[in-house]
C-alpha atoms as a PDB file:
ATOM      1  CA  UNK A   1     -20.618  26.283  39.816  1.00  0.00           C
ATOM      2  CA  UNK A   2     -22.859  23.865  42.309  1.00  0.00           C
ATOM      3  CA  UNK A   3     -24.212  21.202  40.770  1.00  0.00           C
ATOM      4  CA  UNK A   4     -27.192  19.253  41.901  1.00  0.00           C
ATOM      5  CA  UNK A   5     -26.420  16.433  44.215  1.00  0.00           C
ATOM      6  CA  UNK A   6     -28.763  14.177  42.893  1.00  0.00           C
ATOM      7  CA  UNK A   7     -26.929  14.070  39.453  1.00  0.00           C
ATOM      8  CA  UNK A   8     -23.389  13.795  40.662  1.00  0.00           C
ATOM      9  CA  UNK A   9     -20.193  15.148  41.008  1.00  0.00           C
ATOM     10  CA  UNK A  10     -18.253  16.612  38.264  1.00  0.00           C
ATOM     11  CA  UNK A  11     -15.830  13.689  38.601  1.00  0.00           C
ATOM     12  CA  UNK A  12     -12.334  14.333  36.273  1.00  0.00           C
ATOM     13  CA  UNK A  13     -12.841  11.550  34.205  1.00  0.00           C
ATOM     14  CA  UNK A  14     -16.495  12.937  33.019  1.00  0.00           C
ATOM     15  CA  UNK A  15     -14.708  16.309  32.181  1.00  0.00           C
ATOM     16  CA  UNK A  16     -12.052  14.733  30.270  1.00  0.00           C
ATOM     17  CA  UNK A  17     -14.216  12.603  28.349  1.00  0.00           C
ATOM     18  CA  UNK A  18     -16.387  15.369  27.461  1.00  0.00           C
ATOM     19  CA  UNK A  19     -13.530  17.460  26.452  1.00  0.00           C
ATOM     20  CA  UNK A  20     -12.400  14.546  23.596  1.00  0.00           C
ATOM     21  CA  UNK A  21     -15.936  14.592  22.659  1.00  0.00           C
ATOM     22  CA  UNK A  22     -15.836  18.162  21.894  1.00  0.00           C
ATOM     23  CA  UNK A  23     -12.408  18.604  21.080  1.00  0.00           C
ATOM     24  CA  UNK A  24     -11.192  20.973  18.028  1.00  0.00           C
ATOM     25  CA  UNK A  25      -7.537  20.470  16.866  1.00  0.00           C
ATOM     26  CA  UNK A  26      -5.303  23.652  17.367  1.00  0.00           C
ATOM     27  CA  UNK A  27      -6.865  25.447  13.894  1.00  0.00           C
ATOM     28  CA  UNK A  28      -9.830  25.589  12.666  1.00  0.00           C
ATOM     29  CA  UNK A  29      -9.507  26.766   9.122  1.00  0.00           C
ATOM     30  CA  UNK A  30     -12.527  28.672   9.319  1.00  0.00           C
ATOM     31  CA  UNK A  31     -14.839  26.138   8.742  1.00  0.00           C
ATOM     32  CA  UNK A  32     -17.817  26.944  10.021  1.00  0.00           C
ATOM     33  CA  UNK A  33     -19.223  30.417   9.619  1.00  0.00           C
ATOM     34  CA  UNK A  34     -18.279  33.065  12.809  1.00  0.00           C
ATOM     35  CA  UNK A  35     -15.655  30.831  13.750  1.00  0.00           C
ATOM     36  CA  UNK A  36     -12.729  32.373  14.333  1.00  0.00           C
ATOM     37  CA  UNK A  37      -8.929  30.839  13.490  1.00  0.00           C
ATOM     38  CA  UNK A  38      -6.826  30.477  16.845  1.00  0.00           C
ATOM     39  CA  UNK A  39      -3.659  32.140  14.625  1.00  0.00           C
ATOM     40  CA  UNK A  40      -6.146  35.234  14.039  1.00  0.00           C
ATOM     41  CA  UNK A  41      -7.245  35.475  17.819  1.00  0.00           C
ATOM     42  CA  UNK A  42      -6.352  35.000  21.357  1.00  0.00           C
ATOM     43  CA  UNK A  43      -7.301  35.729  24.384  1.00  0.00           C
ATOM     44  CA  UNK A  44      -6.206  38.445  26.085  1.00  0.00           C
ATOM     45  CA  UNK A  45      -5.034  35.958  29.831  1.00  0.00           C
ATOM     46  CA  UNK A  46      -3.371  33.561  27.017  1.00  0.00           C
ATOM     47  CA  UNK A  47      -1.015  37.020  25.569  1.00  0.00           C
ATOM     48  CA  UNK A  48       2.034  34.591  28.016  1.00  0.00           C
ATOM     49  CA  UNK A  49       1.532  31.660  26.180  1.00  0.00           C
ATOM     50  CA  UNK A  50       0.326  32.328  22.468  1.00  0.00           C
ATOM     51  CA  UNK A  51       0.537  28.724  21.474  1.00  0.00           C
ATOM     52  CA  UNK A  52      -1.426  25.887  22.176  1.00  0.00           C
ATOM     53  CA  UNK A  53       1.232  23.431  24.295  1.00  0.00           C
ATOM     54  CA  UNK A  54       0.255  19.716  22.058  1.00  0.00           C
ATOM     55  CA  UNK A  55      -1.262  18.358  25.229  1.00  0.00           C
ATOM     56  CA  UNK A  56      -3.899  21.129  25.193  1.00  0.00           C
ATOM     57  CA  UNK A  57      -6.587  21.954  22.837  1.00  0.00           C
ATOM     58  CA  UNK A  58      -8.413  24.765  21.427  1.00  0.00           C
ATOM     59  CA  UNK A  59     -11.863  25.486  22.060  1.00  0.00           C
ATOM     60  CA  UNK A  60     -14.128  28.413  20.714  1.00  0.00           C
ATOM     61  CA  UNK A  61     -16.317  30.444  22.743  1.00  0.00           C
ATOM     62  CA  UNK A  62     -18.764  33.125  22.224  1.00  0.00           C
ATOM     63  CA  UNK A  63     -16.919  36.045  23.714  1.00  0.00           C
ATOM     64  CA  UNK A  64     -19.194  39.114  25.191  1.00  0.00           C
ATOM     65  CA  UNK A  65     -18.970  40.872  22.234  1.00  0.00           C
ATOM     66  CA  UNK A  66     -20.227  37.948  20.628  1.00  0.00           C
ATOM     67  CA  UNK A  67     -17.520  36.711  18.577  1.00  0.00           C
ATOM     68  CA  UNK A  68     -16.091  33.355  18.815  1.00  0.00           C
ATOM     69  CA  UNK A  69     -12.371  33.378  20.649  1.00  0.00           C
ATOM     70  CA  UNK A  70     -10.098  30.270  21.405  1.00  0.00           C
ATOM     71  CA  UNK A  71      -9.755  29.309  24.638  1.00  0.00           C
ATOM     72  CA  UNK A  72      -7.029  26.638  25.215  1.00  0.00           C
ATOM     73  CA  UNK A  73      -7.550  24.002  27.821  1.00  0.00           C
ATOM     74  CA  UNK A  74      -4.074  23.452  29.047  1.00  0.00           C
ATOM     75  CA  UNK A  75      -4.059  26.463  30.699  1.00  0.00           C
ATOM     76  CA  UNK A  76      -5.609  26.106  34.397  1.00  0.00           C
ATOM     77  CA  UNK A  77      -7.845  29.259  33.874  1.00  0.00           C
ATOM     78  CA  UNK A  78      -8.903  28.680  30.529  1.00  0.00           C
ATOM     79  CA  UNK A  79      -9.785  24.726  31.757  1.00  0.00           C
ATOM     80  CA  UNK A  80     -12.013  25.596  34.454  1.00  0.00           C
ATOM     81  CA  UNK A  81     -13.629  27.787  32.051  1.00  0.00           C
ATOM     82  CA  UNK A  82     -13.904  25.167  29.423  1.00  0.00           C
ATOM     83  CA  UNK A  83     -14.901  22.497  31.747  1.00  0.00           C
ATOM     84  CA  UNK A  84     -17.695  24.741  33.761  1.00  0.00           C
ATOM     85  CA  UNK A  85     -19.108  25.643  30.263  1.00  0.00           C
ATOM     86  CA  UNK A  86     -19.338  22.087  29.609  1.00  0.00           C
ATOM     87  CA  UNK A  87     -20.595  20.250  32.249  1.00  0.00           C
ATOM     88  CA  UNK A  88     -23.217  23.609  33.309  1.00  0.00           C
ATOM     89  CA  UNK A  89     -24.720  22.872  29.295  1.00  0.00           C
ATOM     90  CA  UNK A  90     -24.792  19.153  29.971  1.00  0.00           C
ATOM     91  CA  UNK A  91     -26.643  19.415  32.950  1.00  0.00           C
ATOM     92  CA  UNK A  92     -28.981  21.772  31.514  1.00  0.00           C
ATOM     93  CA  UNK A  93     -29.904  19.466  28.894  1.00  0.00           C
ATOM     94  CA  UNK A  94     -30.056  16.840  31.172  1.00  0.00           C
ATOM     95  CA  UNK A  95     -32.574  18.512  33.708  1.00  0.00           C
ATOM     96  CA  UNK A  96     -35.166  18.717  30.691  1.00  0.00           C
ATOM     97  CA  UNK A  97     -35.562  14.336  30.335  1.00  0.00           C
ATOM     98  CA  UNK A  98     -38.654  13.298  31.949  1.00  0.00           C
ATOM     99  CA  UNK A  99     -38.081  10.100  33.967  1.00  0.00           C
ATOM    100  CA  UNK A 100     -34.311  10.997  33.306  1.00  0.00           C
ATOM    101  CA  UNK A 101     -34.627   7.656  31.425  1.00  0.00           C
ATOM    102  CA  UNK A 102     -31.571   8.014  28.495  1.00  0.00           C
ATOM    103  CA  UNK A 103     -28.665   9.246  31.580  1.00  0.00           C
ATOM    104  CA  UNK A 104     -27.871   5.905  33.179  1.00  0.00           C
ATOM    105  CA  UNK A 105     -24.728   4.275  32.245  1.00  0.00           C
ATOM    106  CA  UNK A 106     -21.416   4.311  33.125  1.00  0.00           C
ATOM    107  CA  UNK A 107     -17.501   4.635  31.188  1.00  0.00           C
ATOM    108  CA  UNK A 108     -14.031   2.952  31.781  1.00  0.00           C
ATOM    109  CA  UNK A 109     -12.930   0.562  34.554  1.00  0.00           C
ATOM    110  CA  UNK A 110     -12.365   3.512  37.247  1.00  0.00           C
ATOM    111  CA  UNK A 111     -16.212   4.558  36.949  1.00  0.00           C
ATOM    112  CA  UNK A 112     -17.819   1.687  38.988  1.00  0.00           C
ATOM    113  CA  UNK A 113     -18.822  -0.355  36.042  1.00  0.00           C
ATOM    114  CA  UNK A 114     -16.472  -3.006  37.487  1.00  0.00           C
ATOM    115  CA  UNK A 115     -19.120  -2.907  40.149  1.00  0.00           C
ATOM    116  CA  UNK A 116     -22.214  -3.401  37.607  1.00  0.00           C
ATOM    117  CA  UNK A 117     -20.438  -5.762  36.086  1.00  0.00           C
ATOM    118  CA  UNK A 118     -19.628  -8.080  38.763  1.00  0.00           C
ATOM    119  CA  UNK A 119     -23.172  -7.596  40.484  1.00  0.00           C
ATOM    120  CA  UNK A 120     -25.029  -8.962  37.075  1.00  0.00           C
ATOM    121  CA  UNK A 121     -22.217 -11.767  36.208  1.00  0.00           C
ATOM    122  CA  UNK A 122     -22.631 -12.824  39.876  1.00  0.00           C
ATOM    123  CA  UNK A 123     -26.814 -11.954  40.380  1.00  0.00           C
ATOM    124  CA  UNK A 124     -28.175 -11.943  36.786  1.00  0.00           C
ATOM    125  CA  UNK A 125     -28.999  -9.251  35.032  1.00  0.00           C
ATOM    126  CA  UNK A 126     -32.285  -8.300  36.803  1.00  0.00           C
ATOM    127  CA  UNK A 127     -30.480  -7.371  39.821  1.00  0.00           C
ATOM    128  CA  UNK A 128     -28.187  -5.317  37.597  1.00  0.00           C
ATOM    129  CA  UNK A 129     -31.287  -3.624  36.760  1.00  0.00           C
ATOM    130  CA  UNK A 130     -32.437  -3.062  40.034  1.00  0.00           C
ATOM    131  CA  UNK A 131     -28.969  -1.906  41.054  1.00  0.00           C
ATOM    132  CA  UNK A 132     -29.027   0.574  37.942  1.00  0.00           C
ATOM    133  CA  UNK A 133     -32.806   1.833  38.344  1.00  0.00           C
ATOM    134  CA  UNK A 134     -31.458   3.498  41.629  1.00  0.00           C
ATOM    135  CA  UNK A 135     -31.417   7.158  41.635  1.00  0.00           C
ATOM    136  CA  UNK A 136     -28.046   6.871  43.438  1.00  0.00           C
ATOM    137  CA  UNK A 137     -26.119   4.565  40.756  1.00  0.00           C
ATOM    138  CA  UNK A 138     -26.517   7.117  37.977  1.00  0.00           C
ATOM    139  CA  UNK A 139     -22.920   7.904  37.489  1.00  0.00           C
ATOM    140  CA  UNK A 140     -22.474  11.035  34.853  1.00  0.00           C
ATOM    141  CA  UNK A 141     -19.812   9.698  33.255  1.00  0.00           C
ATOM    142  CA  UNK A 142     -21.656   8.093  31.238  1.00  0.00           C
ATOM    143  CA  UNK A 143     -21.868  11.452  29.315  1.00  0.00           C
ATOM    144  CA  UNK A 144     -25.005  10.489  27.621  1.00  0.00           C
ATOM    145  CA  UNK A 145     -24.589  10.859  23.601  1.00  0.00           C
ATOM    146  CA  UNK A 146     -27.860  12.507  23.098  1.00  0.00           C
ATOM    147  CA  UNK A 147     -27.509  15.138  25.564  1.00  0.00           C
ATOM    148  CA  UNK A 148     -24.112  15.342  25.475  1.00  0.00           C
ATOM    149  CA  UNK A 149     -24.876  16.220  22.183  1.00  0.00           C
ATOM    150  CA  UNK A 150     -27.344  18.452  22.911  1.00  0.00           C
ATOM    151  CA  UNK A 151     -25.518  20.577  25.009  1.00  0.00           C
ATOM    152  CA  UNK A 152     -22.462  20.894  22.558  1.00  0.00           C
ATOM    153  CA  UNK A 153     -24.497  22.167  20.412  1.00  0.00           C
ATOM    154  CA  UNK A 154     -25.528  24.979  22.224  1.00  0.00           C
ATOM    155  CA  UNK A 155     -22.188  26.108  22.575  1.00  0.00           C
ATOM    156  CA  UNK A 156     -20.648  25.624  19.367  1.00  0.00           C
ATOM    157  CA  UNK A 157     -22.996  27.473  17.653  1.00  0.00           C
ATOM    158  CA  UNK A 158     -25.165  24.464  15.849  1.00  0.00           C
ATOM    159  CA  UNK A 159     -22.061  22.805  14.920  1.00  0.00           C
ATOM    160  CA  UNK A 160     -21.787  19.865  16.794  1.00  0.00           C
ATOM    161  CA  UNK A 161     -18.485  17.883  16.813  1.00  0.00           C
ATOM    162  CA  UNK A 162     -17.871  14.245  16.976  1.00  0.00           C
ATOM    163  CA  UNK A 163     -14.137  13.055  16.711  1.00  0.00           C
ATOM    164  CA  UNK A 164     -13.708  10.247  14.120  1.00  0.00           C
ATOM    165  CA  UNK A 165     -14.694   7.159  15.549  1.00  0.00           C
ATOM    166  CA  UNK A 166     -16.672   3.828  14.685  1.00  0.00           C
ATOM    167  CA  UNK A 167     -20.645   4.298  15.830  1.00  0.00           C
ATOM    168  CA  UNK A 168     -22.609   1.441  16.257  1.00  0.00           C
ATOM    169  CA  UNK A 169     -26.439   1.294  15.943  1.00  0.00           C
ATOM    170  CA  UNK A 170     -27.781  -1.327  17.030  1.00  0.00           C
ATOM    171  CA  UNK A 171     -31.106  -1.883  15.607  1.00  0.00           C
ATOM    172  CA  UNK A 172     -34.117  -3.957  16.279  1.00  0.00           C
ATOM    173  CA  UNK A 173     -33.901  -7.666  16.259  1.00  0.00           C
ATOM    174  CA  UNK A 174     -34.864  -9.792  13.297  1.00  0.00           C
ATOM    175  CA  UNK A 175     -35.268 -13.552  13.476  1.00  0.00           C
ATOM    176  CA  UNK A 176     -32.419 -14.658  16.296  1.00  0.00           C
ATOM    177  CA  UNK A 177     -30.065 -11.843  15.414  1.00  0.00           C
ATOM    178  CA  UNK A 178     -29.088  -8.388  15.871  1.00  0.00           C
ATOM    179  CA  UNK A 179     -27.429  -6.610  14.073  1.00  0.00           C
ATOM    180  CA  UNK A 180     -25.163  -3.435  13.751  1.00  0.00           C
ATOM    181  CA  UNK A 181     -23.824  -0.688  10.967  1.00  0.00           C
ATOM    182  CA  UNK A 182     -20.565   0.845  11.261  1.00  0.00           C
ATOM    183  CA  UNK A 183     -20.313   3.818  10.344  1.00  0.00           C
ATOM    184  CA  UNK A 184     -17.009   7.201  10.179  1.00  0.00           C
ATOM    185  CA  UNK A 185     -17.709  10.577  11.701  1.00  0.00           C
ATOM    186  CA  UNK A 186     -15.809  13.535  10.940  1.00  0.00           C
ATOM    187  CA  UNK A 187     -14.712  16.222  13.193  1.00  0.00           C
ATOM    188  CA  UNK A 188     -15.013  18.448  10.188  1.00  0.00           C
ATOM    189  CA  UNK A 189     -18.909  20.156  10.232  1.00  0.00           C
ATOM    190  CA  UNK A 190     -18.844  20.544   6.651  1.00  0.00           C
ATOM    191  CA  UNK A 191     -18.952  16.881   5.850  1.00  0.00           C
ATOM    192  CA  UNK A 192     -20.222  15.710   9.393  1.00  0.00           C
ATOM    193  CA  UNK A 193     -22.261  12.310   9.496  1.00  0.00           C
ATOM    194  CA  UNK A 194     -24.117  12.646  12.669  1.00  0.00           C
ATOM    195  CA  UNK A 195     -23.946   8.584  13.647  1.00  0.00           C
ATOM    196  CA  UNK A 196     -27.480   8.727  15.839  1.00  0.00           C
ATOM    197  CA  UNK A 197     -29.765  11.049  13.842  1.00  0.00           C
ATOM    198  CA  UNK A 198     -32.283   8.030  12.692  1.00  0.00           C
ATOM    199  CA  UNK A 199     -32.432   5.427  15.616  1.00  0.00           C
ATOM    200  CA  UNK A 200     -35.619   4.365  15.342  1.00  0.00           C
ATOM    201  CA  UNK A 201     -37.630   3.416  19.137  1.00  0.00           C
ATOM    202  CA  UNK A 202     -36.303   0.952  20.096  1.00  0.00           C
ATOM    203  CA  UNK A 203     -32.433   1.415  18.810  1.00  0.00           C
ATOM    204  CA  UNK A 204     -29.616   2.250  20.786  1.00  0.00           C
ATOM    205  CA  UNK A 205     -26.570   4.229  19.438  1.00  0.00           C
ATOM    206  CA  UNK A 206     -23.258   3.815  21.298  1.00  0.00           C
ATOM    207  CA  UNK A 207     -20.282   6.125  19.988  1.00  0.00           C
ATOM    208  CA  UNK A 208     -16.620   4.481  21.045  1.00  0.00           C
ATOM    209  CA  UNK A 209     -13.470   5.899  20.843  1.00  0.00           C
ATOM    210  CA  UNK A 210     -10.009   4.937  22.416  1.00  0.00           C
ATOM    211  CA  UNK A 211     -10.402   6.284  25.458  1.00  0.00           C
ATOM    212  CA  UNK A 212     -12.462   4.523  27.474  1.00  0.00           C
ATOM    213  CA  UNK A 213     -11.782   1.210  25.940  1.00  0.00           C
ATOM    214  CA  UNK A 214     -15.072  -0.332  27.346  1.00  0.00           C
ATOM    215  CA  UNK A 215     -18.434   1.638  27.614  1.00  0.00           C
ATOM    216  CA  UNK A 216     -21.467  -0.016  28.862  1.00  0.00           C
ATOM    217  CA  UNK A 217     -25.190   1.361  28.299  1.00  0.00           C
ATOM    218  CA  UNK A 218     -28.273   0.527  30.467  1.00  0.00           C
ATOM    219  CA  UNK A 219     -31.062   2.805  29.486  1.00  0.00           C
ATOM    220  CA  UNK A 220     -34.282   3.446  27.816  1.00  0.00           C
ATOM    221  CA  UNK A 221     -34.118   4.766  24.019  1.00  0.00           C
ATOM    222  CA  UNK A 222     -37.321   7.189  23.399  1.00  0.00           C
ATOM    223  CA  UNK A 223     -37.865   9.264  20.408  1.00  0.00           C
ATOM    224  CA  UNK A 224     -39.267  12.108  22.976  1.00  0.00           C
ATOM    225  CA  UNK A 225     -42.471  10.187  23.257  1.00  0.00           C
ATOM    226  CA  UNK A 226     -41.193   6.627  21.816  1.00  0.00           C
ATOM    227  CA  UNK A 227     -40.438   3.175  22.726  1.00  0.00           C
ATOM    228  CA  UNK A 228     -39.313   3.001  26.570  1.00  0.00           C
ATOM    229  CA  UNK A 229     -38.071  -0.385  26.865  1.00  0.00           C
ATOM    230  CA  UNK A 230     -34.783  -1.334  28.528  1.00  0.00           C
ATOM    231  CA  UNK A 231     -31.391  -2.343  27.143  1.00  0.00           C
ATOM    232  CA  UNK A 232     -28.820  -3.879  28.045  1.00  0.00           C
ATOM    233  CA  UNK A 233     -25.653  -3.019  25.794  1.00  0.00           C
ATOM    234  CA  UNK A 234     -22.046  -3.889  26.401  1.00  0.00           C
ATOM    235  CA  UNK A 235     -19.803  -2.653  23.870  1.00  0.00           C
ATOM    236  CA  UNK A 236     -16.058  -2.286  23.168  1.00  0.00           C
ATOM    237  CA  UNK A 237     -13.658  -0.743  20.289  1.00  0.00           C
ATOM    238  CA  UNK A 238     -12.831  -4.027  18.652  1.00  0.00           C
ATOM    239  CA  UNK A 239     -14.570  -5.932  15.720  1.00  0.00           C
ATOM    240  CA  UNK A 240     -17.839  -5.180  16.396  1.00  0.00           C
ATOM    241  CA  UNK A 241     -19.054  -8.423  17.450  1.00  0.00           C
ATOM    242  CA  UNK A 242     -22.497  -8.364  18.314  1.00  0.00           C
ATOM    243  CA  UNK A 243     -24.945 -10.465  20.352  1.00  0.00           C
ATOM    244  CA  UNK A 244     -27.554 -11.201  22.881  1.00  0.00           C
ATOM    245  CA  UNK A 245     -26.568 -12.248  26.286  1.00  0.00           C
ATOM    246  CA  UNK A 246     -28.067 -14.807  28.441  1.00  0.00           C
ATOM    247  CA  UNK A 247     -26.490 -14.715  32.197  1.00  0.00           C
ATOM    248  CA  UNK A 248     -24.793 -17.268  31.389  1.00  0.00           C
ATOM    249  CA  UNK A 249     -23.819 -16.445  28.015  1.00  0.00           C
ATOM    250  CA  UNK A 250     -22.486 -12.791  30.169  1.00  0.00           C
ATOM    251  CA  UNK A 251     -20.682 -15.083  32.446  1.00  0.00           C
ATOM    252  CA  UNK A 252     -18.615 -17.097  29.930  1.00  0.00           C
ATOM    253  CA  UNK A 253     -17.872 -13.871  27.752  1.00  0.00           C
ATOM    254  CA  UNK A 254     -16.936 -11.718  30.815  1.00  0.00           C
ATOM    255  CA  UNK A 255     -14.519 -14.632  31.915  1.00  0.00           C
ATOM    256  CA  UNK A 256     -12.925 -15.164  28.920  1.00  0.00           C
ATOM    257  CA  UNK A 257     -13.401 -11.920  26.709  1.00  0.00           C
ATOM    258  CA  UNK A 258     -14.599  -8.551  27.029  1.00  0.00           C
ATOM    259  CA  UNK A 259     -13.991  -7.612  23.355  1.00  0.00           C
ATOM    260  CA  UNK A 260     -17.909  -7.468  22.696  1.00  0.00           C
ATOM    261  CA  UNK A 261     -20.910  -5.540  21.753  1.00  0.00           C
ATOM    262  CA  UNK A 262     -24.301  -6.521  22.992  1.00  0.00           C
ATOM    263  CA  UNK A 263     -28.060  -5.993  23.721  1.00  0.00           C
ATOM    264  CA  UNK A 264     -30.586  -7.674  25.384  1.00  0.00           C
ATOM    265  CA  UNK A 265     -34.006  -6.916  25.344  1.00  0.00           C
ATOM    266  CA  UNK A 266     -35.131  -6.806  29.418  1.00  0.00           C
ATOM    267  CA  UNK A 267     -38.752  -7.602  28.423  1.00  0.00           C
ATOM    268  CA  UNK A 268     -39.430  -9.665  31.320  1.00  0.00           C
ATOM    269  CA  UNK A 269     -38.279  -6.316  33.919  1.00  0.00           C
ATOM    270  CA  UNK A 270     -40.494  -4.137  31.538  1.00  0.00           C
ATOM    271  CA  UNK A 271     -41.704  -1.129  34.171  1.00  0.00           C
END
């Protein structure tokens, strides 16, 4: 599948992390209508290995008859399938943003946010911005939650699936201080929470799991035609700690601790 140079590269990590977004433990249950157990159905290339190995998963696809069949990604047919499907629906949904203004970011220490990080603790955060703004520094592993979303979606027949995790919105500031509401997904449609349905303009939601242990966001939150002011959010799995970062505030925190979450309002760089 070619993929448009001025997006990216299909870079492992992005594929991986957008597989635990979307992933579907070994049996479904029949949960969701049309869905179709793996123990009921499989694939006709998986007849060799009928089982699932525990470092794969299963994932259901419409098959050209139009029911839904499992298709487990340990295999290496069945994960260029699964990853092709994927990443061809996430740039889809990604080609339809105007000003492609909610896809920069970046996930985990081997996906260049070392780099963003040391260019705003040693420049200031308006150089990280200018760094950011680049066409060239958008970096899809950031796997964007709204089109990420999105495209899931699309392919799991309106079902979309979130693994249990700890979302933070972070809302508007009042007074001095942010602030943020925790709140439990479930990989289960039937009682499914979706974490960013209401962000309001102006709110950010960041969804973090275990893996990548840090995720930072610089973006613009619109609600299609809403507020398109920049962020700057740094956030990790840990307490939830939340603030707003000076540079030098960023510089003492990224010295001594990187268990944070934060915003900052980039008024002053307002395009």
């Amino acid at each position: 599948m070619g993929l448009p140079n001025k997006f990216c590269s299909a870079n492992k990590r992005s594929i991986e992390t957008a597989l635990v977004m979307a992933e579907i433990d070994g049996v479904t249950d029949n949960i969701a209508t049309n869905w179709i157990s793996t123990d009921k159905l499989v694939p006709e290339y998986l007849t060799n290995h009928p089982v699932c190995p525990s470092k794969g998963r299963y994932f259901l696809v419409r098959d050209e008859s139009g029911y839904f069949v499992p298709i487990c990604s340990y295999h290496s047919t069945d994960r260029d399938l699964i990853n092709s499907m994927i990443i061809d629906a996430y740039l889809k949904r990604l080609l339809t943003y105007k000003g492609m203004e909610f896809i920069m970011g970046a996930q985990g220490k081997r996906t260049r946010i070392d780099d963003l990080l040391h260019i705003i603790y040693n420049k200031g955060f308006e150089k990280g911005w200018e760094v950011w703004t680049k066409e060239n520094a958008i970096d899809c592993s950031a796997l964007a939650i709204e089109s990420m979303r999105d495209a899931l979606e699309e392919i799991y027949h309106n079902s979309t699936l979130i693994p249990d995790t700890t979302a933070l919105n972070l809302g508007k500031v009042e007074g001095k201080y942010p602030y943020t509401k925790q709140i439990k997904t479930s990989v289960k449609p039937s009682d499914m929470a979706d974490p960013c349905s209401e962000l309001k303009p102006g709110d950010m939601c960041i969804i973090t799991g275990s893996s990548p242990h840090t995720t930072i966001f610089l973006g613009r939150f619109r609600e299609k035609e809403g507020d398109n002011n920049p962020y700057w959010i740094w956030a990790s799995g840990s307490k939830g700690k939340v603030d707003i970062f000076t540079h030098e505030r960023f510089q003492y925190f990224y010295k001594r601790s990187k268990q944070v979450v934060s915003r900052w309002d980039l008024k002053k760089y307002r395009q």
